[in-house]
N, C-alpha and C. Protein backbone atom coordinates (compact mmCIF):
# COMPACT_ATOMS: atom_id res chain seq x y z
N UNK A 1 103.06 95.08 99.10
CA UNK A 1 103.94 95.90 98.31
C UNK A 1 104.08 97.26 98.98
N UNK A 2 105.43 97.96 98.58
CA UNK A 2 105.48 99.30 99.34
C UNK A 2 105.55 100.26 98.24
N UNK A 3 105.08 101.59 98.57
CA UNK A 3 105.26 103.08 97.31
C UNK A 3 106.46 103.30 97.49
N UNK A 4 106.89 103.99 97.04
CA UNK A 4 108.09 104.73 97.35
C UNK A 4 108.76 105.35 98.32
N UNK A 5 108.02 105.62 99.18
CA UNK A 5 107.56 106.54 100.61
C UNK A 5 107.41 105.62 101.78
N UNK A 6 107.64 104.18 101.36
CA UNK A 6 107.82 103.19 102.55
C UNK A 6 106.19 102.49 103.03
N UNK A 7 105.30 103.03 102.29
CA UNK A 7 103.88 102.76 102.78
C UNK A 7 103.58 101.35 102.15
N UNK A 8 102.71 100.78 102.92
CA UNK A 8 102.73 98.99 102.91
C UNK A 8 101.41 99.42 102.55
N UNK A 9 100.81 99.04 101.36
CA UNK A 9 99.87 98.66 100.35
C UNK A 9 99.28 97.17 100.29
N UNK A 10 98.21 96.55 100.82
CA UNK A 10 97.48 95.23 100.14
C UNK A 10 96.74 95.14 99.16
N UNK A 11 96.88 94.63 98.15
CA UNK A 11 95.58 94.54 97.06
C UNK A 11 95.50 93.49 96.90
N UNK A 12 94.41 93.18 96.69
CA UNK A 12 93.80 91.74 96.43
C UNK A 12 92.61 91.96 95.24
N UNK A 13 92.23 90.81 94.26
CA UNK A 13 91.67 91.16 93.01
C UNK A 13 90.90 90.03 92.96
N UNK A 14 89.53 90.69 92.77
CA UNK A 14 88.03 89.60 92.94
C UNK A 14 88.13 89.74 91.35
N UNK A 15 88.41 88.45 90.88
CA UNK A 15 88.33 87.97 89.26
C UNK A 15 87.00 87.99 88.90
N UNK A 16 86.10 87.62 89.28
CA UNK A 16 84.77 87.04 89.37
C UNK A 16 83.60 88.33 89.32
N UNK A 17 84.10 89.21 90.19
CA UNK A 17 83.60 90.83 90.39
C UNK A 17 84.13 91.83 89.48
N UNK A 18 85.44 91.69 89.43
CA UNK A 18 86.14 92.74 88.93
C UNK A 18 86.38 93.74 89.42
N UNK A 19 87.08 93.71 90.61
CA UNK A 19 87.04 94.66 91.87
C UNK A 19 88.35 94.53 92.30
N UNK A 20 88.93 95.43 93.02
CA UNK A 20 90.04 95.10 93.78
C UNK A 20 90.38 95.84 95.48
N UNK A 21 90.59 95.51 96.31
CA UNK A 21 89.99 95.44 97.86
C UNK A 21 91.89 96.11 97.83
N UNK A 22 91.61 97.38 98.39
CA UNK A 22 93.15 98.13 98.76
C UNK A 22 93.08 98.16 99.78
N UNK A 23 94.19 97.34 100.74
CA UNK A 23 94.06 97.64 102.26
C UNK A 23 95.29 98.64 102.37
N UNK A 24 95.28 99.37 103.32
CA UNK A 24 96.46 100.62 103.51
C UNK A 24 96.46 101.02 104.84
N UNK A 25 97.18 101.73 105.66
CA UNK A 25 97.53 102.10 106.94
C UNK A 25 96.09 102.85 107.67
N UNK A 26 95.85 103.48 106.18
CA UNK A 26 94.39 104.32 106.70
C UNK A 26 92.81 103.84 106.57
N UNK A 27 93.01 102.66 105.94
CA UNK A 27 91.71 102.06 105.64
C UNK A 27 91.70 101.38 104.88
N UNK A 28 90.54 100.46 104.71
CA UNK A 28 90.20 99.38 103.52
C UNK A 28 89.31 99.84 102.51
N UNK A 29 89.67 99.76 101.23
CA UNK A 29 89.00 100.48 100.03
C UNK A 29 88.68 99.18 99.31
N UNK A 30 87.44 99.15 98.40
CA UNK A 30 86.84 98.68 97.43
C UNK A 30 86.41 99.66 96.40
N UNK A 31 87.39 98.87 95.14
CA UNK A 31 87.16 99.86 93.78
C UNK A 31 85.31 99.15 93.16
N UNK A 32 84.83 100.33 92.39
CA UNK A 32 83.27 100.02 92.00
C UNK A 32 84.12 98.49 90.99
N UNK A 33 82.82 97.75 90.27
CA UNK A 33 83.16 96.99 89.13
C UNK A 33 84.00 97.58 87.85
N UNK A 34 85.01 97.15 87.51
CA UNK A 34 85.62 97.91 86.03
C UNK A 34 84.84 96.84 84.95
N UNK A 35 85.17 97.82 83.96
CA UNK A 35 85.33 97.10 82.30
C UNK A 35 86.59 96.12 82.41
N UNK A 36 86.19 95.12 81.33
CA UNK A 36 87.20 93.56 81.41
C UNK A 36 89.35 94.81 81.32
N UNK A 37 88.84 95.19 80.22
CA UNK A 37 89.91 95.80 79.81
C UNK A 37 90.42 96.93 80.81
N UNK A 38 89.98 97.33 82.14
CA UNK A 38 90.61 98.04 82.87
C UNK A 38 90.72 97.49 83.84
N UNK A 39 90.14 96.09 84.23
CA UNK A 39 90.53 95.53 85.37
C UNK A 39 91.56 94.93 84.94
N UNK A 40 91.77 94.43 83.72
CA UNK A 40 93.31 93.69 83.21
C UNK A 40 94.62 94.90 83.57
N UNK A 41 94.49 95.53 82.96
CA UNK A 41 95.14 97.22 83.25
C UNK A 41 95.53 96.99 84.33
N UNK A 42 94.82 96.98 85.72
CA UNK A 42 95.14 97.61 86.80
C UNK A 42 95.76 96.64 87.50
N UNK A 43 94.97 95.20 87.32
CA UNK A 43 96.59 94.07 87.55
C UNK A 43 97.66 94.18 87.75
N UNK A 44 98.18 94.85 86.61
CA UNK A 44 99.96 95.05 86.47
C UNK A 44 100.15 96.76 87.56
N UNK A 45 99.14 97.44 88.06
CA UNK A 45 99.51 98.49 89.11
C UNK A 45 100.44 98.05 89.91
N UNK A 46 101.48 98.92 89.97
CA UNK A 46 102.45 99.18 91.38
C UNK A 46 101.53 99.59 92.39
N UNK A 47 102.25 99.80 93.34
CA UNK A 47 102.05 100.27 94.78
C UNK A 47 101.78 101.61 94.43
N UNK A 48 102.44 102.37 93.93
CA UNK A 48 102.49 103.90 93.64
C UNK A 48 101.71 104.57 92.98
N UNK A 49 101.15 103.50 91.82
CA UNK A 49 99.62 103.27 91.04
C UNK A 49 98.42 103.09 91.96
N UNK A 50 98.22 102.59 93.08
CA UNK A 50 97.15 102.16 93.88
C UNK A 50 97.09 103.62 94.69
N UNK A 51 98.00 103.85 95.11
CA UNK A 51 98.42 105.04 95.84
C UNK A 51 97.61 106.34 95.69
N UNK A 52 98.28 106.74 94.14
CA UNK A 52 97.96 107.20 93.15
C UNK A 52 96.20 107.29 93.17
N UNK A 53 95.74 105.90 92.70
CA UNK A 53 94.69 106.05 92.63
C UNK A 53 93.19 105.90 93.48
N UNK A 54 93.82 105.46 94.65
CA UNK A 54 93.20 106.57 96.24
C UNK A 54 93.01 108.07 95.98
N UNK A 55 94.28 108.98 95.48
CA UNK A 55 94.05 109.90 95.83
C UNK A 55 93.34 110.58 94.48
N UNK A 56 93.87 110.21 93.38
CA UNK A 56 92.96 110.95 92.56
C UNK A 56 91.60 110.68 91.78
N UNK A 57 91.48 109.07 92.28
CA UNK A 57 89.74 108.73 92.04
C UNK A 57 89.10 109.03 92.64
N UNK A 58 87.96 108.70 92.21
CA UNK A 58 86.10 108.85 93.04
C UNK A 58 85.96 107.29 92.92
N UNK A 59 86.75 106.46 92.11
CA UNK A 59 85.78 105.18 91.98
C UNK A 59 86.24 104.16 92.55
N UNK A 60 86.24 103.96 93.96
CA UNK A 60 85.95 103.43 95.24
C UNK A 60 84.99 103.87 96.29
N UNK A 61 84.92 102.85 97.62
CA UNK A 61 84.17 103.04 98.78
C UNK A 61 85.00 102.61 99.69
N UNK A 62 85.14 103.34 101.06
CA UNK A 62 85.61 102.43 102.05
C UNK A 62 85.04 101.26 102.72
N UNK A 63 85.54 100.07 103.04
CA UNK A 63 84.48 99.08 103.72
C UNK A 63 84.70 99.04 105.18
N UNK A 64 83.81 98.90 105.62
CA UNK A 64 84.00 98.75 106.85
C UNK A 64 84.55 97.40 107.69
């Protein structure tokens, strides 16, 4: 998926974990475990939502 701004976004969503793995131009991110009800939430995220929430969370890690 792309933001608005043309940037190519991957997400992929560990059901099982409750995690979701953001790949992006600048790196690969892993969000911590959510609550049932915010990993449902973040499912329906756009590109611009993921984006978004790179820049204004803490609750991820990059993986190597």
């Amino acid at each position: 998926m792309k933001t608005i701004s043309g940037r190519e976004i991957k997400v992929s969503a560990n059901q099982s974990k409750r995690t979701f793995t953001i790949i992006t131009e600048s790196g690969k991110f892993r969000t911590f475990t959510m609550s049932k009800e915010e990993f449902r939430s973040c499912e329906r995220n756009t590109a611009n939502d993921w984006q978004n929430f790179l820049k204004s969370s803490g609750d991820y890690y990059t993986v190597k």
